[in-house]
C-alpha atoms as a PDB file:
ATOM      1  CA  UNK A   1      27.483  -6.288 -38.600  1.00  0.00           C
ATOM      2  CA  UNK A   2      26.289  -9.507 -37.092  1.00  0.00           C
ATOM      3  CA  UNK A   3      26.643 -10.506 -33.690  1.00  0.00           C
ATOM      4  CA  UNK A   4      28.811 -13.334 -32.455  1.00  0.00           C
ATOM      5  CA  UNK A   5      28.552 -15.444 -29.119  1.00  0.00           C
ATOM      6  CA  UNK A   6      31.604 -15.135 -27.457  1.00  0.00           C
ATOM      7  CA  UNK A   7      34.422 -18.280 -27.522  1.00  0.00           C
ATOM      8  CA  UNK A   8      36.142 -19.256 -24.332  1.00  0.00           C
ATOM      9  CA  UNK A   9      38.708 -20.619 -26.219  1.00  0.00           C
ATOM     10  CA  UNK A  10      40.142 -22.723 -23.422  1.00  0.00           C
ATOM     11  CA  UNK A  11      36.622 -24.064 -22.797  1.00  0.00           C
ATOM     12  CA  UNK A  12      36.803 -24.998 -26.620  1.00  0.00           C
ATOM     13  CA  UNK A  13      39.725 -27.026 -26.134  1.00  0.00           C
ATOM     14  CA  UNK A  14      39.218 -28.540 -23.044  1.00  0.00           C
ATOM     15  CA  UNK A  15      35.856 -29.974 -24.677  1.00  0.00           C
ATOM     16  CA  UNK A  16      38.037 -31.088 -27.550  1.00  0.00           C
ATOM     17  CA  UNK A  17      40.168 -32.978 -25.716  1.00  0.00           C
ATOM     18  CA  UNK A  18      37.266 -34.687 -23.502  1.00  0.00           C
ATOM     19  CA  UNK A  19      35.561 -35.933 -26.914  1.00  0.00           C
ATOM     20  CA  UNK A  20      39.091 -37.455 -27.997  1.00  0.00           C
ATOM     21  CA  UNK A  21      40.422 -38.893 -25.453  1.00  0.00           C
ATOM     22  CA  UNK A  22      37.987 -41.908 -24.987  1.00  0.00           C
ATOM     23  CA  UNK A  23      39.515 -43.555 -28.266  1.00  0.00           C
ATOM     24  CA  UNK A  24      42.481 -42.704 -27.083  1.00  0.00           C
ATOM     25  CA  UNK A  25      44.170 -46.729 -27.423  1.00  0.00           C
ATOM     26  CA  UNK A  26      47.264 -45.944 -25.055  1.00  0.00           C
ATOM     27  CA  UNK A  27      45.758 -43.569 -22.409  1.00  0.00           C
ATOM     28  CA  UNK A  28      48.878 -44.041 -20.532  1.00  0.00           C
ATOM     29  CA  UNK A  29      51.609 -43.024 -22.509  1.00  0.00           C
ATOM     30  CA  UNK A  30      53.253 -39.721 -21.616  1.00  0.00           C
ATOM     31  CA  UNK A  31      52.251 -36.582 -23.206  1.00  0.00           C
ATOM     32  CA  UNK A  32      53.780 -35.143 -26.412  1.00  0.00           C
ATOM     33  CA  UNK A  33      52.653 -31.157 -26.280  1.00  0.00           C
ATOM     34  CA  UNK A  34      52.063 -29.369 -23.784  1.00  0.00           C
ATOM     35  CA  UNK A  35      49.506 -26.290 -25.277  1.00  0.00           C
ATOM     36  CA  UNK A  36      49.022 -22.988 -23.821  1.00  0.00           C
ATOM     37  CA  UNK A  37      46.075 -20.835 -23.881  1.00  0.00           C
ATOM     38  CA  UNK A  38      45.598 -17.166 -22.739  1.00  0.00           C
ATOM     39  CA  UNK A  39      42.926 -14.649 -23.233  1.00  0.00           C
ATOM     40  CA  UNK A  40      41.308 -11.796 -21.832  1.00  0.00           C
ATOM     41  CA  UNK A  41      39.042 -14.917 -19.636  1.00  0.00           C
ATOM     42  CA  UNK A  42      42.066 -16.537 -18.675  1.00  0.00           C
ATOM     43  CA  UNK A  43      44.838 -18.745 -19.210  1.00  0.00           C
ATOM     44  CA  UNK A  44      45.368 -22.778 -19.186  1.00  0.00           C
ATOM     45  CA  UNK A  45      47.709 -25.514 -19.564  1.00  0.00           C
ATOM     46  CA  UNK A  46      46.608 -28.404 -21.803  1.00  0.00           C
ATOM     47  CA  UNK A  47      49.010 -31.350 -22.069  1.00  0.00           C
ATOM     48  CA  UNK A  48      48.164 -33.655 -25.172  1.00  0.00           C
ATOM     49  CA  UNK A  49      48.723 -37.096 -25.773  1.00  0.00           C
ATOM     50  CA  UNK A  50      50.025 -38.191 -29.094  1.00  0.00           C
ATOM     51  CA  UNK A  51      46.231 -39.566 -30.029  1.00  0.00           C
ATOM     52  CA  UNK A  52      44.932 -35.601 -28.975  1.00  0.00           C
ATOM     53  CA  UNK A  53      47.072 -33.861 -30.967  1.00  0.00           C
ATOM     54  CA  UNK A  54      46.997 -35.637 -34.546  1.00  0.00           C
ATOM     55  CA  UNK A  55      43.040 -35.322 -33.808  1.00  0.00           C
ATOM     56  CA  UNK A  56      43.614 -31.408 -33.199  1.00  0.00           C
ATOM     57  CA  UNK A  57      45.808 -31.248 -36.391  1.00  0.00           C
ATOM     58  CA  UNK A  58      43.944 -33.245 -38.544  1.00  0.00           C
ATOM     59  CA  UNK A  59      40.534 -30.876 -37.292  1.00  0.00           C
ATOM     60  CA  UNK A  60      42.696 -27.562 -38.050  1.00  0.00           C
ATOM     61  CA  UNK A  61      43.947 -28.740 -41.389  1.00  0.00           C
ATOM     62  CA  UNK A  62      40.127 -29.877 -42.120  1.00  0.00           C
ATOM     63  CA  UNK A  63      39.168 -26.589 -41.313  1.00  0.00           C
ATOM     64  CA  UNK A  64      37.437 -24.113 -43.797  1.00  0.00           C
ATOM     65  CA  UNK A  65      36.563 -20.578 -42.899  1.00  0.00           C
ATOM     66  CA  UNK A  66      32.685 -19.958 -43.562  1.00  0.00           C
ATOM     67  CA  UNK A  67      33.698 -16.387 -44.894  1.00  0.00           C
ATOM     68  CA  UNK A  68      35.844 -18.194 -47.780  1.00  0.00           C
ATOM     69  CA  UNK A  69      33.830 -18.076 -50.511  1.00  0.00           C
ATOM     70  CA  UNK A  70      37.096 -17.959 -53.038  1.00  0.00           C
ATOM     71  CA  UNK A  71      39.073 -15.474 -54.693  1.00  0.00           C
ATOM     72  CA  UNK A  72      37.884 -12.461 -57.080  1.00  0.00           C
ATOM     73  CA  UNK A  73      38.422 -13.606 -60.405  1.00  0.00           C
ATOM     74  CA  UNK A  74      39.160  -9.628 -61.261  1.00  0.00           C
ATOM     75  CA  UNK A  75      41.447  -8.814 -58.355  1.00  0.00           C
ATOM     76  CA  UNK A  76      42.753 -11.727 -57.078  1.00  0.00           C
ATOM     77  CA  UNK A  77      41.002 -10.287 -53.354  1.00  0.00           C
ATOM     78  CA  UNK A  78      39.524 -12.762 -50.935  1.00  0.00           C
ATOM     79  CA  UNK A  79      36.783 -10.721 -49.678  1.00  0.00           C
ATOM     80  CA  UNK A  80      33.406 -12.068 -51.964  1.00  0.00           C
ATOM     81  CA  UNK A  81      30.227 -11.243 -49.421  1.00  0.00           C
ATOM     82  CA  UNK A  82      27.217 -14.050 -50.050  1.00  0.00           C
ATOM     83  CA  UNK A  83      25.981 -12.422 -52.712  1.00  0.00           C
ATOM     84  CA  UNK A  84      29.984 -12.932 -54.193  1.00  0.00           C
ATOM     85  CA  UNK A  85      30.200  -9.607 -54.678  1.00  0.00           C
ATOM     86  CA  UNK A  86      34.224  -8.295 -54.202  1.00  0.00           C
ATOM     87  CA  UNK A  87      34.859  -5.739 -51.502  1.00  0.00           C
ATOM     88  CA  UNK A  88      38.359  -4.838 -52.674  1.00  0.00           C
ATOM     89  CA  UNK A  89      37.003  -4.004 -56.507  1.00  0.00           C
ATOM     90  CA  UNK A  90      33.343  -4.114 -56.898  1.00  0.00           C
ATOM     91  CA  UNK A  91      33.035  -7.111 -59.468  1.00  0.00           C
ATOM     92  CA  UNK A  92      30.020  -9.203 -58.884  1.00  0.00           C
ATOM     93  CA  UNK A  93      30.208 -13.361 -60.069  1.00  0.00           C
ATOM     94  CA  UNK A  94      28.664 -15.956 -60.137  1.00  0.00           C
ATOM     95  CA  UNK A  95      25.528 -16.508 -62.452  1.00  0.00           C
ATOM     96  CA  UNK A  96      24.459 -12.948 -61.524  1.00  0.00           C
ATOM     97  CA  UNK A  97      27.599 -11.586 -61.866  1.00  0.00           C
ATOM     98  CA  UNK A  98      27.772 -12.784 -65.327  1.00  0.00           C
ATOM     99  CA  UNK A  99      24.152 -11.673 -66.323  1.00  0.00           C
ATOM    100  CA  UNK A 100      24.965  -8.471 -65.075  1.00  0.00           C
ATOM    101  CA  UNK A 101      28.286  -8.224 -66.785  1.00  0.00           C
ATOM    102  CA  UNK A 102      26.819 -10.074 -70.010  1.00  0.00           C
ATOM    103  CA  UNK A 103      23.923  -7.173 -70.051  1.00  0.00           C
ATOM    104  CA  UNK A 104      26.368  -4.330 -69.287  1.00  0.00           C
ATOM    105  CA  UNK A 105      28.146  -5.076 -72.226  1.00  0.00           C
ATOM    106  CA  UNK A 106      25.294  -5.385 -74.128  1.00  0.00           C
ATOM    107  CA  UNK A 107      24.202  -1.872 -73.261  1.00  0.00           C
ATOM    108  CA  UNK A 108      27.579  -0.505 -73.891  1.00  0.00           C
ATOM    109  CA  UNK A 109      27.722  -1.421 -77.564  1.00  0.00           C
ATOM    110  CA  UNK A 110      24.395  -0.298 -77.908  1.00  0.00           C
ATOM    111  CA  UNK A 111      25.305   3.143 -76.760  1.00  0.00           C
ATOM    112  CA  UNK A 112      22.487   5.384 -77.265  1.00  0.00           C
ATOM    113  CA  UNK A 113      19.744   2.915 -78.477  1.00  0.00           C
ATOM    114  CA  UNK A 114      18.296   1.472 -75.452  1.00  0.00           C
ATOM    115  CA  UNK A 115      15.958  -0.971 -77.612  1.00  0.00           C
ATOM    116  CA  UNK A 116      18.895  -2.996 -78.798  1.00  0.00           C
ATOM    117  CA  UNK A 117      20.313  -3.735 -75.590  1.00  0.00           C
ATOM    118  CA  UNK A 118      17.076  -4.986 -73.858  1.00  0.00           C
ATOM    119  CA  UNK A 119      16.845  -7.434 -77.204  1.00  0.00           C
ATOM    120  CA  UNK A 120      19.050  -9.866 -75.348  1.00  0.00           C
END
């Protein structure tokens, strides 16, 4: 297990918003959302222009989990590790995954002579 730096996810936002705002064009308008955060650090009150919250839901649509490496071809699971190997049923892809899978076949209709299966 690999360890994580903790979010203040209110911290997060807050520095969102400060990197938006500037090119905000009508800085005066009233707000449109009012967004509330609470955690185990805390709670906060965020109230968002129109210009702040298309940028937050244009960012979170953009977004793309690092862990998403796709879908399991065999299982339909969503849990492929780096080496795109499935958690839920064992099947490896990718290029090695298809080596492998390619040479296990190859040693399975070989049965019991190993020579023709390393012919390959």
């Amino acid at each position: 297990m690999r360890v994580t730096t903790p979010l203040d996810p209110a911290a997060v936002i807050a520095e969102f918003i400060d990197r938006v705002s500037p090119y905000n064009r009508h800085p005066d308008a009233s707000p449109v959302a009012v967004l509330g955060v609470r955690t185990a650090l805390g709670e906060d009150v965020f109230t968002l222009s129109d210009h702040v919250i298309r940028a937050l839901c244009r960012a979170l649509e953009s977004y793309r989990d690092p862990e998403d490496r796709g879908d399991c071809s065999n299982c339909g699971g969503r849990h492929l590790d780096e080496n795109l190997h499935c958690a839920d049923c064992g099947q490896l892809h990718g290029i090695l995954g298809q080596v492998i899978a390619d040479h296990a076949r190859r040693v399975a209709a070989a049965g019991d002579d190993p020579r023709s299966a390393s012919a390959g």
